[in-house]
N, C-alpha and C. Protein backbone atom coordinates (compact mmCIF):
# COMPACT_ATOMS: atom_id res chain seq x y z
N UNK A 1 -13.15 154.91 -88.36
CA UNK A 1 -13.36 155.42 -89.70
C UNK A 1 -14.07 154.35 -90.54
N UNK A 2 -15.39 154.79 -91.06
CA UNK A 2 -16.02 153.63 -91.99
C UNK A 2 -15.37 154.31 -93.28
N UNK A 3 -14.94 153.07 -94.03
CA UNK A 3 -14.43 153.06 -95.67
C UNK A 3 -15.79 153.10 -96.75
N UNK A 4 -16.02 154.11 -97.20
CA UNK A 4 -16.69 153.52 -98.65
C UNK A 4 -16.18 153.99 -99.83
N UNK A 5 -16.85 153.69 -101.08
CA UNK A 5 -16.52 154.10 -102.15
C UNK A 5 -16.31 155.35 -102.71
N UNK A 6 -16.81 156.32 -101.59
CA UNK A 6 -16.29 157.83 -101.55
C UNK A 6 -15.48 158.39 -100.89
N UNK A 7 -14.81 157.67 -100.04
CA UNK A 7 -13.55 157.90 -99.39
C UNK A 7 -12.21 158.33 -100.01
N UNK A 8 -12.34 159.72 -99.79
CA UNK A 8 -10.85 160.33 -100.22
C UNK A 8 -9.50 159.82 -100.34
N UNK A 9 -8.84 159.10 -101.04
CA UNK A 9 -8.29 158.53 -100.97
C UNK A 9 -6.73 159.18 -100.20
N UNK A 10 -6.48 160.43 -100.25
CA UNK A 10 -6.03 161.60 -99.52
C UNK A 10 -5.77 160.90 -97.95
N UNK A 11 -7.20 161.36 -97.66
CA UNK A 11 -7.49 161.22 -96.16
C UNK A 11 -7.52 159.98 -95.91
N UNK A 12 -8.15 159.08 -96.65
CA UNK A 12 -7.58 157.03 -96.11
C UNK A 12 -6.17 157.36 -95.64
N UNK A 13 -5.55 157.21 -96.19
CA UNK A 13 -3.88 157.61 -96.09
C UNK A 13 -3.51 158.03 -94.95
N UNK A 14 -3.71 159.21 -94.81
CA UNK A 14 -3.76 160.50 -93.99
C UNK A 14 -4.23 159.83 -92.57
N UNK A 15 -5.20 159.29 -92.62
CA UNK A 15 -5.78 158.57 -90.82
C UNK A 15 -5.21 157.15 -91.25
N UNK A 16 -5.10 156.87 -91.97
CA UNK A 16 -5.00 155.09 -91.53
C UNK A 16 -3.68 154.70 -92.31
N UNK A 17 -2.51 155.13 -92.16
CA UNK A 17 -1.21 154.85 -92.88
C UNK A 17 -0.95 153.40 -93.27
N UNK A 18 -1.62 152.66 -92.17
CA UNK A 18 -1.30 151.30 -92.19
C UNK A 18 -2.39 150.32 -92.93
N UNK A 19 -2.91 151.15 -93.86
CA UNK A 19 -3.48 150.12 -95.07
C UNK A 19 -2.62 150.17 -96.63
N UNK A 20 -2.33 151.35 -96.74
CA UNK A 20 -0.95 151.41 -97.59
C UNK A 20 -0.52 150.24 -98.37
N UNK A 21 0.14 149.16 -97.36
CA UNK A 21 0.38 147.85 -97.65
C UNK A 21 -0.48 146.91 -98.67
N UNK A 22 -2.32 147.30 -97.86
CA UNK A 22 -3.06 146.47 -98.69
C UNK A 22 -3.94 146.77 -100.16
N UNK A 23 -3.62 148.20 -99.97
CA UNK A 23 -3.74 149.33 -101.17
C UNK A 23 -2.56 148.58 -102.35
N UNK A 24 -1.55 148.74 -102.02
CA UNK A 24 -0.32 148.19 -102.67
C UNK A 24 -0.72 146.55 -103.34
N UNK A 25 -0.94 146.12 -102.49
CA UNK A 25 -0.81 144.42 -102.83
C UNK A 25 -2.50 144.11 -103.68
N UNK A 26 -3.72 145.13 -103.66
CA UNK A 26 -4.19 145.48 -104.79
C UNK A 26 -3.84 145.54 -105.81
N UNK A 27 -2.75 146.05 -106.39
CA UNK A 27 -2.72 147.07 -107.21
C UNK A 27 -2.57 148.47 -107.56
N UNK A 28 -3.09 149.16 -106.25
CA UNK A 28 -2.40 150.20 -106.25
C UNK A 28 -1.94 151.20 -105.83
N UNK A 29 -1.12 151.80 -106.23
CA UNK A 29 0.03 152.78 -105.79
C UNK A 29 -0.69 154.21 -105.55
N UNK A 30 -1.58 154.01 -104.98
CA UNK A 30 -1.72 155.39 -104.17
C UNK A 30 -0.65 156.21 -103.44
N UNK A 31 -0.01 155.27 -102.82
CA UNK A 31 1.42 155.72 -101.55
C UNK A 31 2.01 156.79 -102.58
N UNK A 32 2.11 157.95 -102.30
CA UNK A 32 2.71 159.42 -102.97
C UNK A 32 2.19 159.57 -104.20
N UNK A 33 1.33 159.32 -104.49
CA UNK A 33 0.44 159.26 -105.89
C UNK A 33 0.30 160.85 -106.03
N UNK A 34 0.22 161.66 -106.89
CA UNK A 34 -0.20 162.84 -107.40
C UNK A 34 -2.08 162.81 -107.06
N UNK A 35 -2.16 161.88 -107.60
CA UNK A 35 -3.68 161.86 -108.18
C UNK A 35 -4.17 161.68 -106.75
N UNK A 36 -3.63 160.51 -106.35
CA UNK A 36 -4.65 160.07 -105.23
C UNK A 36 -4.78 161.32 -104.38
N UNK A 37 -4.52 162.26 -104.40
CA UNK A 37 -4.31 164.19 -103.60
C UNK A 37 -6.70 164.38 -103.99
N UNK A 38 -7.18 163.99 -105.04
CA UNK A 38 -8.49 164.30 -105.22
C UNK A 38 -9.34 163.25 -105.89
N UNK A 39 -8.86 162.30 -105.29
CA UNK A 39 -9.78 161.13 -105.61
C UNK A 39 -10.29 160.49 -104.59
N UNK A 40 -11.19 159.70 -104.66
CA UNK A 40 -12.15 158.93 -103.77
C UNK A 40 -11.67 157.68 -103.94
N UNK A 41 -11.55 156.59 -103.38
CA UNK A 41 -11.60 155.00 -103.93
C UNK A 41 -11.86 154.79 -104.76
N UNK A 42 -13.04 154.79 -104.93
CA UNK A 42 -13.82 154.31 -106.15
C UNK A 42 -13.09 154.63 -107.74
N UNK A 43 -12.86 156.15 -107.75
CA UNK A 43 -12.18 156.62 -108.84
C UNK A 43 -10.66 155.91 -108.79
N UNK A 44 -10.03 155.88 -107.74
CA UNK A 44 -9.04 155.12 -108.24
C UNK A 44 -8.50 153.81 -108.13
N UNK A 45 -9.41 152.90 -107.74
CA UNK A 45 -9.87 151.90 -108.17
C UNK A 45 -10.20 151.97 -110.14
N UNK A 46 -11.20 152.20 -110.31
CA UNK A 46 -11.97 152.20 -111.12
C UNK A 46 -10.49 152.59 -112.41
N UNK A 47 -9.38 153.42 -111.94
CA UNK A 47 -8.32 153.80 -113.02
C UNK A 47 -7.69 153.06 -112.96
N UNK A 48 -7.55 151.86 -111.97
CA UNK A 48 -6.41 150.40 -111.88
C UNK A 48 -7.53 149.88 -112.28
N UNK A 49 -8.53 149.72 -113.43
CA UNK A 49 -9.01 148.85 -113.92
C UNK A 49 -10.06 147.25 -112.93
N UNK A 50 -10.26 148.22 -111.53
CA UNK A 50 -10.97 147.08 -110.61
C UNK A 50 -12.96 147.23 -111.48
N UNK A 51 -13.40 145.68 -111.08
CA UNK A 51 -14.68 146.32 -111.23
C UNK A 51 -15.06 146.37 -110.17
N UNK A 52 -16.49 146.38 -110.10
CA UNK A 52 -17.53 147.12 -108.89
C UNK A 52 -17.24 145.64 -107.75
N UNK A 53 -17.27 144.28 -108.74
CA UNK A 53 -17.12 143.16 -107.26
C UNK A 53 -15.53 143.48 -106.63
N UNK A 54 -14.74 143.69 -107.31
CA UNK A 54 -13.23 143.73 -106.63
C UNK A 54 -13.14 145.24 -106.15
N UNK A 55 -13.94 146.63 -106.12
CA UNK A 55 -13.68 147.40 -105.39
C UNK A 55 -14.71 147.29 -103.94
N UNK A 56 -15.84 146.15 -104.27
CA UNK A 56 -16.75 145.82 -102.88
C UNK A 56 -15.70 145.08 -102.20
N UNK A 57 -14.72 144.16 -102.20
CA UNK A 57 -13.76 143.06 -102.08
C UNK A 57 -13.12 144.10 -101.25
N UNK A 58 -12.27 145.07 -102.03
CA UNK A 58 -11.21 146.15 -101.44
C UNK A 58 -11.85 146.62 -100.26
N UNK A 59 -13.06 147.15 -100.24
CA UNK A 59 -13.73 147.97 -99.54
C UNK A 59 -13.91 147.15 -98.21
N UNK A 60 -14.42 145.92 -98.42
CA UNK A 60 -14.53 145.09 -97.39
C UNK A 60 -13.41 144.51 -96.21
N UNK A 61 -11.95 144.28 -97.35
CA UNK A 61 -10.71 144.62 -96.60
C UNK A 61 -10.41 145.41 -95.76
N UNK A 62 -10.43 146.44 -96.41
CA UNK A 62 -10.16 147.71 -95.74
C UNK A 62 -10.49 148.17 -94.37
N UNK A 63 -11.75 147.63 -94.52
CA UNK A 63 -13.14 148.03 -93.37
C UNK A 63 -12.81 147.16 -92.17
N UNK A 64 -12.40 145.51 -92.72
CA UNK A 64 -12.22 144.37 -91.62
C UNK A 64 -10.98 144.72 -90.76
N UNK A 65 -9.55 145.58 -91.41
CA UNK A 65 -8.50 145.44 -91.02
C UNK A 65 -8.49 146.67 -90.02
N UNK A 66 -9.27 148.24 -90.17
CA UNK A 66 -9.92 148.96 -89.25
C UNK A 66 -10.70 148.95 -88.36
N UNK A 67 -11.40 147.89 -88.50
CA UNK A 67 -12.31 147.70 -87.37
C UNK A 67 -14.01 148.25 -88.14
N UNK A 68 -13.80 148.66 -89.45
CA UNK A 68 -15.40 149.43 -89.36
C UNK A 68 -16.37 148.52 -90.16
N UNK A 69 -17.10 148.93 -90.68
CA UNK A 69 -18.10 148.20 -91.55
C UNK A 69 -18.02 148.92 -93.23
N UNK A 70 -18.89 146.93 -93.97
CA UNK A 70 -18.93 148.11 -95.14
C UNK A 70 -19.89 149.08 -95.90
N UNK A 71 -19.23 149.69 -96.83
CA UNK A 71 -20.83 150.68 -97.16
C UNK A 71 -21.29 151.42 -95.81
């Protein structure tokens, strides 16, 4: 699974349970979130107040701890 900034935040979840943790230690609480049900990263990022370098940062995490690339 490649991560980007349009990634459902739903379906991250949904296939990859085991980023959860690093979602969390972000900032944020996606884990049973209402919202996170129709959001992308980016958007909820962008509502925990990340900017564009700390959601490239997230994104890059994300990607290294799956195995994919970023963007």
């Amino acid at each position: 699974m490649k991560i980007t900034r349009k990634t459902d935040m739903h379906e991250l979840l949904m296939e990859k349970p085991e980023l959860a943790g690093l979602l969390l230690q972000s900032g944020m609480g996606c884990v049973g979130c209402p919202m996170a049900m129709g959001e992308t990263l980016e958007e909820g990022c962008k509502v925990h107040g990340m900017s564009k370098k700390e959601i490239d940062k997230l994104i890059e995490k994300l990607n290294k701890k799956v195995g994919g690339k970023k963007k």
